[in-house]
N, C-alpha and C. Protein backbone atom coordinates (compact mmCIF):
# COMPACT_ATOMS: atom_id res chain seq x y z
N UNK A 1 78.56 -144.41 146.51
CA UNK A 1 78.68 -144.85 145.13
C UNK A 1 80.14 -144.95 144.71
N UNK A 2 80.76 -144.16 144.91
CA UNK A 2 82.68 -143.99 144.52
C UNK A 2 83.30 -145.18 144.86
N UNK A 3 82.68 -145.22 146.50
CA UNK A 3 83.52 -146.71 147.15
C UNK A 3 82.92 -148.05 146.06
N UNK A 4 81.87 -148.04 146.11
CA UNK A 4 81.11 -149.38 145.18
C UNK A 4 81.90 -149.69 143.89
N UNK A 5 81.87 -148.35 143.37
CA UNK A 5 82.86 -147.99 142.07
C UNK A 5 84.07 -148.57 142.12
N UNK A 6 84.92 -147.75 142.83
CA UNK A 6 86.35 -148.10 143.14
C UNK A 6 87.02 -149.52 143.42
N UNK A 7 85.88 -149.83 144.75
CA UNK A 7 86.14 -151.76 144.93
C UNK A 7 85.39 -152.61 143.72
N UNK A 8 84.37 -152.46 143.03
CA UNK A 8 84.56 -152.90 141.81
C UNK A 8 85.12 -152.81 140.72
N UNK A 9 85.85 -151.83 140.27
CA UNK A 9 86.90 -151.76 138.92
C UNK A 9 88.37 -152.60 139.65
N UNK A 10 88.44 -152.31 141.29
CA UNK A 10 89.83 -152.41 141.55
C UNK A 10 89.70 -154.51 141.59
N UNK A 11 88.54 -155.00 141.86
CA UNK A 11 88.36 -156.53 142.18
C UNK A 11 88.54 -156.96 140.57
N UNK A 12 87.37 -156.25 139.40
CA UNK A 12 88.05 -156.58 138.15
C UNK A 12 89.52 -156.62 137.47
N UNK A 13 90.24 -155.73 138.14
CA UNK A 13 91.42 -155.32 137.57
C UNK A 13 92.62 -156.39 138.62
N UNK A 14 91.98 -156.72 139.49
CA UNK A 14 92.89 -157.97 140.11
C UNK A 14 92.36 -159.11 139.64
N UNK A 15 91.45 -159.38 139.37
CA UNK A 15 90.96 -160.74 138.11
C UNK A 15 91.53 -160.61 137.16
N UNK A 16 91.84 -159.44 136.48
CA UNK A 16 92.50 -159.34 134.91
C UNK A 16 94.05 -159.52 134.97
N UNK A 17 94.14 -159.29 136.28
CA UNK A 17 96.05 -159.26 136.95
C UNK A 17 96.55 -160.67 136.89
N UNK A 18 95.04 -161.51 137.46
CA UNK A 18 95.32 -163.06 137.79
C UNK A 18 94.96 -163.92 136.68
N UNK A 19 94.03 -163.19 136.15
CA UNK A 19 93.67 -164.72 134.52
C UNK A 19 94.48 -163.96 133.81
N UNK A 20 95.36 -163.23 133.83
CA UNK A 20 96.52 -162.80 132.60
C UNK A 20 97.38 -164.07 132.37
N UNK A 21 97.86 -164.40 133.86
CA UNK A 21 98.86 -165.54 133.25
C UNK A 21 98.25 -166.29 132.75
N UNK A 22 97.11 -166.74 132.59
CA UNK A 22 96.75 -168.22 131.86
C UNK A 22 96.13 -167.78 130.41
N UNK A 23 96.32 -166.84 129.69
CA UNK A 23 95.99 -166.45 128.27
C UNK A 23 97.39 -167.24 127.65
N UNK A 24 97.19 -167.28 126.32
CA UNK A 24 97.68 -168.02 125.69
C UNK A 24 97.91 -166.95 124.21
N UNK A 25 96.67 -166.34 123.92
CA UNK A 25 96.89 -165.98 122.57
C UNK A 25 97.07 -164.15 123.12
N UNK A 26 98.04 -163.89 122.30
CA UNK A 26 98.89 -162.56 122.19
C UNK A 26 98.38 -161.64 122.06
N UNK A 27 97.25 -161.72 121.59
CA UNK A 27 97.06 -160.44 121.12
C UNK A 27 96.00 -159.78 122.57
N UNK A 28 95.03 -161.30 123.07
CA UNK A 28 94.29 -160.83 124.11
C UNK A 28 95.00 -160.63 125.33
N UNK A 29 95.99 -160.98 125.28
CA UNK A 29 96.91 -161.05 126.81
C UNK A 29 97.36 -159.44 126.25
N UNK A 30 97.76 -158.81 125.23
CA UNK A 30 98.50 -157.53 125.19
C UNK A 30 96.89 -156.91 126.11
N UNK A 31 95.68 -156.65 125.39
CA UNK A 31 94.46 -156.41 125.85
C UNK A 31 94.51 -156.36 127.37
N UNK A 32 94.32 -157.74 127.89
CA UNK A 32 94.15 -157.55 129.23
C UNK A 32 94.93 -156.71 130.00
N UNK A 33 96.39 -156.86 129.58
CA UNK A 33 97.09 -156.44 131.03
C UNK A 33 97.48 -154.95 130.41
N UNK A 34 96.88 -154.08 129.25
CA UNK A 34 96.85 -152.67 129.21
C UNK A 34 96.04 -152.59 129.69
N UNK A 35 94.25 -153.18 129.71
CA UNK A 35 93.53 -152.86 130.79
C UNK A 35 94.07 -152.60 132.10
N UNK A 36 94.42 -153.56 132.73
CA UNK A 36 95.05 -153.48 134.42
C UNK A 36 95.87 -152.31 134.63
N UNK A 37 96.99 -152.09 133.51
CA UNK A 37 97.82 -151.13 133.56
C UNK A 37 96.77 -149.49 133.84
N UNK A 38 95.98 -149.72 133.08
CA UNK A 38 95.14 -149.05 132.97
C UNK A 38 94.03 -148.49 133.84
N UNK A 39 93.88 -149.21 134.86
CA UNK A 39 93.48 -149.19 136.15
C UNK A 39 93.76 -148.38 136.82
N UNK A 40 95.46 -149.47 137.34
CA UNK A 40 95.97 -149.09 137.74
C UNK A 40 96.44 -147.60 138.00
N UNK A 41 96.72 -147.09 136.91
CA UNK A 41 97.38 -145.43 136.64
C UNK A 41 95.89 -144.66 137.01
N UNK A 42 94.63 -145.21 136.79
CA UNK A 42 93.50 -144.08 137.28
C UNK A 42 93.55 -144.28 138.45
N UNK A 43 93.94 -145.03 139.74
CA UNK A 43 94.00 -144.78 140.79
C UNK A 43 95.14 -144.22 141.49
N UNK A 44 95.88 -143.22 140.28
CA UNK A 44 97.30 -142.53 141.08
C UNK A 44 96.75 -141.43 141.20
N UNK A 45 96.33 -140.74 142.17
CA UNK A 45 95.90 -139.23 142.90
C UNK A 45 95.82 -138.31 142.10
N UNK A 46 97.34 -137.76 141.65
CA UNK A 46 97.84 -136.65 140.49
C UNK A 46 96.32 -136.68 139.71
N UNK A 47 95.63 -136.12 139.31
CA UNK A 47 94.75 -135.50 138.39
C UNK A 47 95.14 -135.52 136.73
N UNK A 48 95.96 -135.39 136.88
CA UNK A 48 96.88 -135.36 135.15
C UNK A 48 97.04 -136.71 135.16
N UNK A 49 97.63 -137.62 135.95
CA UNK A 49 98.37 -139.12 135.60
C UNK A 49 96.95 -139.74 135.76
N UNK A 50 95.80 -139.94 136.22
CA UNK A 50 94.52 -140.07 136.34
C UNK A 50 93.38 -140.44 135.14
N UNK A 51 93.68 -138.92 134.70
CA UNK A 51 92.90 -138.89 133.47
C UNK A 51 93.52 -140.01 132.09
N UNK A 52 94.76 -139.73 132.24
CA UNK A 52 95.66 -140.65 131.36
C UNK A 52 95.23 -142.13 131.16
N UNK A 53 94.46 -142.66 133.03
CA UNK A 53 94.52 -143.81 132.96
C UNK A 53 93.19 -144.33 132.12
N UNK A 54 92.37 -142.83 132.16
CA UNK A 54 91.08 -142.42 131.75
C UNK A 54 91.23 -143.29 130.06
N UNK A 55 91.92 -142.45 129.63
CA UNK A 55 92.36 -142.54 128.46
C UNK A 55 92.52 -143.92 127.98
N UNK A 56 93.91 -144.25 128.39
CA UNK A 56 94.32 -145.36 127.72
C UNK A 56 93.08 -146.64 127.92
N UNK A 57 92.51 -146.56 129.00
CA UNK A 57 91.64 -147.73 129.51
C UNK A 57 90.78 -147.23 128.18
N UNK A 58 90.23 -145.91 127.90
CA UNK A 58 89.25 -145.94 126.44
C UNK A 58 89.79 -146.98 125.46
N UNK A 59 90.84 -146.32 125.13
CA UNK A 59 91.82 -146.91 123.85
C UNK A 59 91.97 -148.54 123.79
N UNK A 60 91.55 -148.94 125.14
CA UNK A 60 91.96 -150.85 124.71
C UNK A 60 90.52 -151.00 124.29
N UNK A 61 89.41 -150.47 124.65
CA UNK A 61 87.68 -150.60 123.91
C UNK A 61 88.27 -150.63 121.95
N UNK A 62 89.26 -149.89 121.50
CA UNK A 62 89.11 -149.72 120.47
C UNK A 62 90.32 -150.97 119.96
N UNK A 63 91.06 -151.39 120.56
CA UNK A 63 91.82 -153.11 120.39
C UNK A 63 90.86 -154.14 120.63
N UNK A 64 89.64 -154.25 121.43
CA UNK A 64 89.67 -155.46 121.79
C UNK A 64 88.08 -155.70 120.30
N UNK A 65 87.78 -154.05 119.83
CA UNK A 65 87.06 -153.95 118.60
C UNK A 65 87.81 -154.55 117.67
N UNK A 66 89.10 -154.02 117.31
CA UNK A 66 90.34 -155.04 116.40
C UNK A 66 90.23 -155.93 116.03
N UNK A 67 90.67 -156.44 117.57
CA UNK A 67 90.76 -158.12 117.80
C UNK A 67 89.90 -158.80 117.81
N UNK A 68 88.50 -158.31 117.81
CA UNK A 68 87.30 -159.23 117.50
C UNK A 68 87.19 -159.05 115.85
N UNK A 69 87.31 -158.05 114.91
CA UNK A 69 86.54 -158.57 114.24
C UNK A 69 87.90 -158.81 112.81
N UNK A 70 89.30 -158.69 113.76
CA UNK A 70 90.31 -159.34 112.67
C UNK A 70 89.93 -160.32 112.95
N UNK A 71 90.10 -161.15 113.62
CA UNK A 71 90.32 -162.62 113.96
C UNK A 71 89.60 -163.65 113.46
N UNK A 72 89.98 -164.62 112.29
CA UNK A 72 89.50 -165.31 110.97
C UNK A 72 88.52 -166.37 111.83
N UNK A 73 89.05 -166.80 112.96
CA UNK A 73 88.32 -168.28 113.14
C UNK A 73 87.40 -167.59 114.56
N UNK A 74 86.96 -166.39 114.59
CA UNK A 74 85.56 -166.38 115.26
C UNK A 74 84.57 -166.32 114.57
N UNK A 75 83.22 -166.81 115.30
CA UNK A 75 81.98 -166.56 114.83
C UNK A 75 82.02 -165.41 114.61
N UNK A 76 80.70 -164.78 113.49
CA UNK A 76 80.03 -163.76 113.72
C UNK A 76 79.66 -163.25 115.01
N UNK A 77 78.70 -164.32 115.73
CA UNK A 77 78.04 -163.78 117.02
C UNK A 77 79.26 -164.04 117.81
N UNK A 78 80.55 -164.37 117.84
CA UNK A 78 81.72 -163.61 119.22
C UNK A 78 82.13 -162.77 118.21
N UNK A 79 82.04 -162.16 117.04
CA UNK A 79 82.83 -160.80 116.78
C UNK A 79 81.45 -160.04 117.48
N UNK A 80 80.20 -160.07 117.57
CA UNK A 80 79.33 -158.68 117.08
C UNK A 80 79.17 -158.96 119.00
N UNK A 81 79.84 -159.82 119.77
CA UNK A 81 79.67 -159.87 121.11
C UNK A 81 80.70 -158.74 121.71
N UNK A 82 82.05 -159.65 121.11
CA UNK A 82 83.24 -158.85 121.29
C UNK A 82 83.10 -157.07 121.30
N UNK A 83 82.70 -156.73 120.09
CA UNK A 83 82.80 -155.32 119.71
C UNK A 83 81.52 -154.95 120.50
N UNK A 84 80.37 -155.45 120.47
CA UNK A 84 79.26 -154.88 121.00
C UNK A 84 79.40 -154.25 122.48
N UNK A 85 80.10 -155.43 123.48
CA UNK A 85 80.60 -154.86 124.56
C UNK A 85 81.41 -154.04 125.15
N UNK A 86 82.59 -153.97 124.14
CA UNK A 86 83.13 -153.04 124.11
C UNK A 86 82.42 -151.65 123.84
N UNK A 87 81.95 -151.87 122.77
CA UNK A 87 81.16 -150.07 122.00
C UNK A 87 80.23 -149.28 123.41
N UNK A 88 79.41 -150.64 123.84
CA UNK A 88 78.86 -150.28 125.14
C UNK A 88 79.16 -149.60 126.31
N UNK A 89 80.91 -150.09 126.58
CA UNK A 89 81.05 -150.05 127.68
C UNK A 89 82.33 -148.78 127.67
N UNK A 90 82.62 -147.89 126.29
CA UNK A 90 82.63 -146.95 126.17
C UNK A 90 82.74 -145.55 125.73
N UNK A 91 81.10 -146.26 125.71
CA UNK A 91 80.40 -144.91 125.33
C UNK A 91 80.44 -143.96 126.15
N UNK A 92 79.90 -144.30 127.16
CA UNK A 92 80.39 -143.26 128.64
C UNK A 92 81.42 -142.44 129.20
N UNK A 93 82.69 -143.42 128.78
CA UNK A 93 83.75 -142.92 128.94
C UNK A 93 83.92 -141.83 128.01
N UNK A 94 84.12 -141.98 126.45
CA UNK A 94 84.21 -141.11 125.75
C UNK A 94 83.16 -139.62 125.84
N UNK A 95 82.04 -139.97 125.97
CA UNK A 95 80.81 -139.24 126.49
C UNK A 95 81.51 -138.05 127.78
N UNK A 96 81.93 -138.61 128.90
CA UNK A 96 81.69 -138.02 130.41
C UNK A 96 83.48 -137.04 129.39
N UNK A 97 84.51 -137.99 129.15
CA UNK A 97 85.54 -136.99 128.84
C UNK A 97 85.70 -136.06 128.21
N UNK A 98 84.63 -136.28 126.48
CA UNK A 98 84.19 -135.34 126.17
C UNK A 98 82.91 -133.80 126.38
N UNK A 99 82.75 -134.31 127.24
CA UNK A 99 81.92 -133.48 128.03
C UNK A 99 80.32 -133.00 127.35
N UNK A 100 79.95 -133.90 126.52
CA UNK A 100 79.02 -134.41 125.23
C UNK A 100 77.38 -134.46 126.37
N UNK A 101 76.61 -133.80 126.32
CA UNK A 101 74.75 -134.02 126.58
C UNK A 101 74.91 -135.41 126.27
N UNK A 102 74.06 -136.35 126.97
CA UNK A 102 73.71 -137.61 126.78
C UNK A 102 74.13 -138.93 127.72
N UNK A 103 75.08 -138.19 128.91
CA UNK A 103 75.91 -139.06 129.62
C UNK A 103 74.87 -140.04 130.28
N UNK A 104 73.18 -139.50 130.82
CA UNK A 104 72.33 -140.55 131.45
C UNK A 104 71.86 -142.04 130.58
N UNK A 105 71.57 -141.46 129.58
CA UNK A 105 71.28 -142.39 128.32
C UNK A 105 72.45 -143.68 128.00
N UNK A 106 73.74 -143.03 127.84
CA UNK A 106 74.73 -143.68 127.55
C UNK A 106 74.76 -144.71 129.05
N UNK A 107 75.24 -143.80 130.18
CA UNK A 107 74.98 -144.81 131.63
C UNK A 107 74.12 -145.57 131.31
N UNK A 108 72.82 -145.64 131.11
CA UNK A 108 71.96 -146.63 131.28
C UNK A 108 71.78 -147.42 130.08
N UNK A 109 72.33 -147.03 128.88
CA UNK A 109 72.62 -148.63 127.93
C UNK A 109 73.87 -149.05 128.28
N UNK A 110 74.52 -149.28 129.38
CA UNK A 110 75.29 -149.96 129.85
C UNK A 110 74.73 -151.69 130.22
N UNK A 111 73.39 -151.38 130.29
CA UNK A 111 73.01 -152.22 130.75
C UNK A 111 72.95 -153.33 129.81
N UNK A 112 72.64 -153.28 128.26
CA UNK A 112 73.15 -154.10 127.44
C UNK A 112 74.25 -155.20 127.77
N UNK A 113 75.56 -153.80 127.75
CA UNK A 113 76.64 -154.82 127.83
C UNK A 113 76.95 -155.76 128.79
N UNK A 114 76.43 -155.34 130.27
CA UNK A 114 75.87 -156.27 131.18
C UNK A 114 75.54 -157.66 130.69
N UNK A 115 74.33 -157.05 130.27
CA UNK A 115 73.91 -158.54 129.42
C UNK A 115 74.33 -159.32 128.67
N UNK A 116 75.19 -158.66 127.68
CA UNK A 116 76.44 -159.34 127.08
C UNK A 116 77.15 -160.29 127.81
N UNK A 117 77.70 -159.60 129.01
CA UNK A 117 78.75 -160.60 129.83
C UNK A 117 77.90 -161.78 130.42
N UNK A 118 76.91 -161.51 130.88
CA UNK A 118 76.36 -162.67 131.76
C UNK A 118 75.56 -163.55 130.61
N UNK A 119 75.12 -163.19 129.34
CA UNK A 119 75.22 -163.99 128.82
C UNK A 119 76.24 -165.23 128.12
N UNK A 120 77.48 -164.43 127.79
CA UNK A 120 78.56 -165.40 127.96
C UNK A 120 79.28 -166.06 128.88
N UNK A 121 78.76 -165.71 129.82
CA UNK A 121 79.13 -166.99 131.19
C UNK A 121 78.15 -167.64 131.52
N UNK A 122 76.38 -167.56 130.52
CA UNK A 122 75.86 -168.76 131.17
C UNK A 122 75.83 -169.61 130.31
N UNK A 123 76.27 -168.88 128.74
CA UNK A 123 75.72 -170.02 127.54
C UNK A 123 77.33 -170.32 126.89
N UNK A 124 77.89 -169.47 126.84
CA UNK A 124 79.52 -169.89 125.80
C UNK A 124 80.66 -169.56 125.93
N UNK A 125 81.07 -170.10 128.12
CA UNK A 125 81.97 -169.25 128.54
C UNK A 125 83.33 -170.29 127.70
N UNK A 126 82.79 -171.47 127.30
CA UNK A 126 84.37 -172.20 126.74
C UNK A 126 85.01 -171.43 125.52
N UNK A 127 83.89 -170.63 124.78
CA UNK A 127 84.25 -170.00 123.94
C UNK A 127 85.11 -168.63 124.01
N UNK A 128 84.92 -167.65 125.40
CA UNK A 128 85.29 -167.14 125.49
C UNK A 128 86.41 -166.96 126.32
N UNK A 129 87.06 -168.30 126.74
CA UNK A 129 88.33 -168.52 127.78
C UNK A 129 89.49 -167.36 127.56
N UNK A 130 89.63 -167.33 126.91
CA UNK A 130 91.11 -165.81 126.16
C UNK A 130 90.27 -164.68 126.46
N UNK A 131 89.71 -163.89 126.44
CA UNK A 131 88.99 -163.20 126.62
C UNK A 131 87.92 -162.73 127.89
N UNK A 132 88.09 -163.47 128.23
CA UNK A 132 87.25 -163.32 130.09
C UNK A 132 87.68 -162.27 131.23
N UNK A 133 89.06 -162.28 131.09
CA UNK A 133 89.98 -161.20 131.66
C UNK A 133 89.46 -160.26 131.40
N UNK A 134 89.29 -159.71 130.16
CA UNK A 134 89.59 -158.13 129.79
C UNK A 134 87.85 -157.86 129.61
N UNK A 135 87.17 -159.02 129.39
CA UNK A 135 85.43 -159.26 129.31
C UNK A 135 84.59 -158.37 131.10
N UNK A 136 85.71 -159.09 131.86
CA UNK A 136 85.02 -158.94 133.26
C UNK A 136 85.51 -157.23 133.21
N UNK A 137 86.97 -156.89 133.09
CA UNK A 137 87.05 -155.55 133.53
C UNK A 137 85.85 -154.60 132.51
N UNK A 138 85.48 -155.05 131.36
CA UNK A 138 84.52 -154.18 131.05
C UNK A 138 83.09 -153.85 130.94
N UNK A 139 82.96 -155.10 131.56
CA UNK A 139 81.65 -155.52 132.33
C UNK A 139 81.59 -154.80 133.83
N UNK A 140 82.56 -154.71 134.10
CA UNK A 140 82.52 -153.78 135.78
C UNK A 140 83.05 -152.30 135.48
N UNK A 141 83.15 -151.96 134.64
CA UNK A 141 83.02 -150.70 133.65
C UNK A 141 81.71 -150.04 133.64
N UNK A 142 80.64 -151.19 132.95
CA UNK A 142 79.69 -151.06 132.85
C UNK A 142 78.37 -150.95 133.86
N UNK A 143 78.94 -151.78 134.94
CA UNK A 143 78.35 -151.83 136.12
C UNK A 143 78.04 -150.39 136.68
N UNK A 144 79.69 -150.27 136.90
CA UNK A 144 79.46 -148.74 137.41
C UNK A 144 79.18 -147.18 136.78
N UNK A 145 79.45 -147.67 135.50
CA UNK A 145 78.56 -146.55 134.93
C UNK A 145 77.09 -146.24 134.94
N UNK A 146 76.33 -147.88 134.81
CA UNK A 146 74.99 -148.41 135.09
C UNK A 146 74.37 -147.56 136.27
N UNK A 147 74.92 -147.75 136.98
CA UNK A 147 74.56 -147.86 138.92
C UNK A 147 74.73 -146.20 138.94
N UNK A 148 75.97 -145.36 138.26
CA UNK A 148 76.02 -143.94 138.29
C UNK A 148 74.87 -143.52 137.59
N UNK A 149 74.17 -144.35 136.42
CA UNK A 149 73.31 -143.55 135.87
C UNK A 149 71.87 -143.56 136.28
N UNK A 150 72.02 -144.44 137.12
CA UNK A 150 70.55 -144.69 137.89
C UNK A 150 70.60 -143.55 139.12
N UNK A 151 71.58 -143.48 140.01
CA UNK A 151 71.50 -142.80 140.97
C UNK A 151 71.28 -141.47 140.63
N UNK A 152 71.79 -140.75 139.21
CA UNK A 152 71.68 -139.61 138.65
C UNK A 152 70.43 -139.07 138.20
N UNK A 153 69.53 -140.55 137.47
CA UNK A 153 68.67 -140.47 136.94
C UNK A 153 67.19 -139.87 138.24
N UNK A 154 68.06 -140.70 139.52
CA UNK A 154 66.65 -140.97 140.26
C UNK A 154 67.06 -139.32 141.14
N UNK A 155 68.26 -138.83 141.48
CA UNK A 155 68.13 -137.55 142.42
C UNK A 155 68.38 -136.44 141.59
N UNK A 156 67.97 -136.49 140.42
CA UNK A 156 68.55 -135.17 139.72
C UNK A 156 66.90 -134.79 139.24
């Protein structure tokens, strides 16, 4: 499960490395590439520099909430997409760091935000071009929280 984990956050976070250059609007390009940054630093060994990456990767869930529902010329349904996926994708995180009862529950409405993403890549990915970057890393967020909460669910 770790490896599944690991090569999926690390394949999102080189998608978010590579559709960075082609963002355009500022505020989602700051988004994406603190995600990556953000990655990045959870895969430095140290335990302390780790958790950090823990962290900050929470903290862009609470920008890219911002940036969906400042932003004058989106729909309703891409703000309540925007934030929805985000809120989804972490809950877990905040959950597992705070050390909070409920971590299986939270894992497995991951699966929502799942749905979120693949619904905007089959019905309104033109809409979401700025945003796809930082969409996929938290969609593979979600994945693997998903997949942790099933395996937990089924041997525990």
């Amino acid at each position: 499960m770790q490896i599944f984990s690991f090569t999926l956050i690390i394949l999102s976070g080189l998608f978010g490395l590579i559709y960075g250059f082609k963002i355009t609007n500022k505020f989602a390009k700051v988004i994406n590439w603190v995600m990556v940054v953000a990655i990045a630093i959870s895969f430095i060994p140290n335990p302390n520099v780790k958790i950090d990456g823990f962290y900050l990767f929470a903290l862009t869930h609470l920008l890219v909430i911002v940036y969906a529902v400042s932003h004058e010329d989106f729909t309703q349904q891409k703000k309540l997409l925007l934030a929805g996926i985000s809120i989804l994708s972490v809950a877990p995180i905040l959950i597992f760091l705070g050390a909070v009862p409920g971590i299986i529950f939270a894992s497995l409405l991951s699966i929502v935000g799942i749905g979120i993403y693949v619904y905007i890549l089959m019905k309104d990915i033109q809409s979401y071009k700025e945003e796809i970057g930082f969409l996929t890393m938290l969609a593979a967020n979600s994945v693997t929280w998903f997949v942790g909460g099933i395996i937990y669910f089924v041997y525990s």
